[in-house]
Protein backbone atom coordinates (compact mmCIF):
# COMPACT_ATOMS: atom_id res chain seq x y z
CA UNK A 1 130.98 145.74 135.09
CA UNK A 2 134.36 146.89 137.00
CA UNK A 3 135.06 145.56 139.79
CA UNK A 4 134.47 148.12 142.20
CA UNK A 5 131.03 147.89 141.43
CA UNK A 6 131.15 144.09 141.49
CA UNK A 7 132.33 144.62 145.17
CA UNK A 8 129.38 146.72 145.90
CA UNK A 9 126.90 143.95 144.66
CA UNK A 10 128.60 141.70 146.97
CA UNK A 11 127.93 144.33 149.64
CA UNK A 12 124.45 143.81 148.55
CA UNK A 13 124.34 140.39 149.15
CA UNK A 14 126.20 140.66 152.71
CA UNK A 15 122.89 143.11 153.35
CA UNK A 16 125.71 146.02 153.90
CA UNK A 17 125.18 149.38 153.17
CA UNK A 18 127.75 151.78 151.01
CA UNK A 19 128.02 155.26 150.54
CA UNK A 20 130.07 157.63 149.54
CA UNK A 21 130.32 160.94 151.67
CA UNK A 22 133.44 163.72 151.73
CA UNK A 23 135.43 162.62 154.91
CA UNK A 24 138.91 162.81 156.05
CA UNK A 25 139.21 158.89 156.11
CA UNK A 26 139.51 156.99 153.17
CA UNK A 27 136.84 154.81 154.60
CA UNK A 28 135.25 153.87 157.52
CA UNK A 29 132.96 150.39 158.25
CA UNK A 30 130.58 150.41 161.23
CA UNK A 31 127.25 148.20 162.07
CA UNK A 32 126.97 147.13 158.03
CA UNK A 33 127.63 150.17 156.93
CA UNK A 34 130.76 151.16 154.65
CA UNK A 35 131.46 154.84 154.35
CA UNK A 36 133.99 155.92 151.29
CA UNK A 37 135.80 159.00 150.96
CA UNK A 38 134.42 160.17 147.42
CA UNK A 39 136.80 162.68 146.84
CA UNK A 40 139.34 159.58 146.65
CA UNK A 41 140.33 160.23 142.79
CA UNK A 42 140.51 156.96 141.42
CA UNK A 43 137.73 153.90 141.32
CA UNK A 44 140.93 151.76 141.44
CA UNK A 45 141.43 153.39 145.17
CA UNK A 46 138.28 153.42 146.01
CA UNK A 47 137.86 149.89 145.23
CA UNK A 48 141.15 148.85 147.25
CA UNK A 49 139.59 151.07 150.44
CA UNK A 50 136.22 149.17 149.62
CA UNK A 51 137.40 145.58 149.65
CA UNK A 52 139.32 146.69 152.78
CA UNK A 53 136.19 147.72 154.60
CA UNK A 54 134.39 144.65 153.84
CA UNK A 55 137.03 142.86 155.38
CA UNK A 56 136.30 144.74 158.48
CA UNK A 57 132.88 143.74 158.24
CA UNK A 58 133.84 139.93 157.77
CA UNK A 59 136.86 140.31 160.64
CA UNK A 60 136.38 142.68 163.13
CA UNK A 61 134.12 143.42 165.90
CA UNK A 62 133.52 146.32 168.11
CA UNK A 63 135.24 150.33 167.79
CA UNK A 64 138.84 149.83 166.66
CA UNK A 65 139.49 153.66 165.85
CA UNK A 66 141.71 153.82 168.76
CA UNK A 67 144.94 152.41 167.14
CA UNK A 68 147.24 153.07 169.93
CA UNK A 69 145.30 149.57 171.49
CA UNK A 70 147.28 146.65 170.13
CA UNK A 71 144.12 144.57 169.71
CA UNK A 72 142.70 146.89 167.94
CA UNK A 73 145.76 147.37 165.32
CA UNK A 74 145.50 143.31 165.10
CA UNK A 75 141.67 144.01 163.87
CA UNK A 76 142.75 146.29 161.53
CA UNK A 77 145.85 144.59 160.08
CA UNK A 78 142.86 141.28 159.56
CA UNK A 79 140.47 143.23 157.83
CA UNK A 80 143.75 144.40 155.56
CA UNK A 81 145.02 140.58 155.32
CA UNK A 82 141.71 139.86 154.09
CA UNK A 83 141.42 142.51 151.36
CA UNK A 84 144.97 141.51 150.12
CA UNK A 85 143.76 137.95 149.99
CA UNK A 86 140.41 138.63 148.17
CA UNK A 87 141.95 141.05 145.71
CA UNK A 88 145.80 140.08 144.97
CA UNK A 89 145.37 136.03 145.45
CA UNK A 90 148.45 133.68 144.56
CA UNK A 91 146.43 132.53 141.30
CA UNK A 92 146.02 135.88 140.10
CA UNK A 93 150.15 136.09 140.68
CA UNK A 94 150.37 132.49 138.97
CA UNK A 95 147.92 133.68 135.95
CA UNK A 96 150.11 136.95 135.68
CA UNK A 97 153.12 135.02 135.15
CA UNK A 98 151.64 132.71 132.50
CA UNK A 99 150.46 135.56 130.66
CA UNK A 100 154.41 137.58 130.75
CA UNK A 101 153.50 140.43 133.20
CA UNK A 102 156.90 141.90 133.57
CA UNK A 103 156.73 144.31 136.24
CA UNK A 104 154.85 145.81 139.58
CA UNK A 105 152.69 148.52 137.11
CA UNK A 106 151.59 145.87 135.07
CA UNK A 107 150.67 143.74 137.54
CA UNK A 108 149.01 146.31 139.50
CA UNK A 109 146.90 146.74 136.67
CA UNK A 110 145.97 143.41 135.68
CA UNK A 111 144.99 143.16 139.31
CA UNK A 112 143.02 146.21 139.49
CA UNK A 113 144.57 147.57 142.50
CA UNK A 114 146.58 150.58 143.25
CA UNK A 115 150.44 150.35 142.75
CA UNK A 116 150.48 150.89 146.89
CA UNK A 117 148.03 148.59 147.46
CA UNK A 118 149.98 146.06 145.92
CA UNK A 119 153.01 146.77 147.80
CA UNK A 120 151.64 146.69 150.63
CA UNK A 121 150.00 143.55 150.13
CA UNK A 122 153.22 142.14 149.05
CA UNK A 123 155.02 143.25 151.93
CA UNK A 124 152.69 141.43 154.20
CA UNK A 125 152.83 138.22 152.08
CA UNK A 126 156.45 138.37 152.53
CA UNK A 127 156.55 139.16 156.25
CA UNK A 128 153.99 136.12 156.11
CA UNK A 129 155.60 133.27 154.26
CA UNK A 130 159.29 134.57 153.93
CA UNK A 131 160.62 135.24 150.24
CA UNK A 132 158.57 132.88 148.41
CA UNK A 133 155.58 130.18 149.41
CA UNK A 134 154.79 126.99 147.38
CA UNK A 135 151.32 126.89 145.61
CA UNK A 136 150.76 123.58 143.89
CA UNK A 137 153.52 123.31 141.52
CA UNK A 138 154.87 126.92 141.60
CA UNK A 139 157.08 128.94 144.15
CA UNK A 140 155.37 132.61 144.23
CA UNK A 141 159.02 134.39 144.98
CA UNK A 142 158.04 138.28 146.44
CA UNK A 143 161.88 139.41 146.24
CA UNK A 144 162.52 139.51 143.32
CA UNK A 145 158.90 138.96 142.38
CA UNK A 146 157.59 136.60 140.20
CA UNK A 147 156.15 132.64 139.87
CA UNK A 148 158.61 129.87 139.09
CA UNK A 149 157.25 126.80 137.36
CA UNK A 150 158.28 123.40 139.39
CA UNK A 151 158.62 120.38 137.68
CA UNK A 152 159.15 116.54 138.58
CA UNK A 153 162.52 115.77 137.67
CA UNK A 154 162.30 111.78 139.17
CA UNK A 155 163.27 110.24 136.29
CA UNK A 156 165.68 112.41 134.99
CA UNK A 157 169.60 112.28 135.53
CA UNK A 158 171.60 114.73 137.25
CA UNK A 159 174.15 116.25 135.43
CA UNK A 160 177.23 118.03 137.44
CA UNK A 161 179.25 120.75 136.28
CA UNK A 162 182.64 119.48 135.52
CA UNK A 163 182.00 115.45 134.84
């Protein structure tokens, strides 16, 4: 199963609705109902636009389609920070590393997400934690990106240049 459609059985489960109609949004999320633009011409944008909207449904309340309100642009950037979470999580950065993913198309793909998606999603890590955040024993760096293994070096010696 892909994982758009593994999104859409969790809409199931969350009792929301889905369909896709021609609009001039990419999507739209009102009352437990998602709307999708289906002339969107990927399932890897559709599914980015998808797990977006469900983060509407999980973090927003009310019309937010005026965007010139600043509360409403604070909905709409949490139902974003949500679908960046769910989709592009540190572990999936970690795992990516361990397996030698060299660069933003490649991880895009192993993620499933659109090459923008990711971007943007990495841009609002980064204007979240700074350059890198610690996760367990690894530093997740976002410029340049990549994971960075820490060890415990207690018991070792330090050795200076020049001695």
């Amino acid at each position: 199963m892909n994982p758009y459609d593994n999104l859409l059985n969790e809409c199931g489960i969350l009792d929301v609705e889905v369909y896709e109609v021609s609009m001039k949004n990419k999507g739209l999320y009102s009352d437990n109902v998602i709307w999708i633009n289906k002339l969107l011409p990927t399932l890897l944008e559709k599914y980015c636009v998808l797990a977006e909207e469900i983060g509407h449904h999980h973090t927003t309340t009310g019309d937010i389609l005026d965007l010139s309100s600043i509360e409403n642009r604070k909905q709409e950037l949490r139902a974003r920070s949500w679908a960046y979470k769910r989709l592009i999580p540190f572990s999936k950065i970690i795992q990516a590393h361990s397996l030698h993913i060299a660069n933003r198309f490649e991880l895009a793909e192993f993620l499933n997400v659109t090459e923008e998606f990711l971007d943007d999603a990495l841009n609002w890590y980064k204007s979240k934690y700074g350059l890198y955040v610690s996760i367990d024993n690894f530093k997740v760096c976002f410029e340049p990106l990549g994971a960075v293994e820490m060890f415990d070096w207690i018991d070792t010696p330090i050795l200076k240049y020049g001695s």
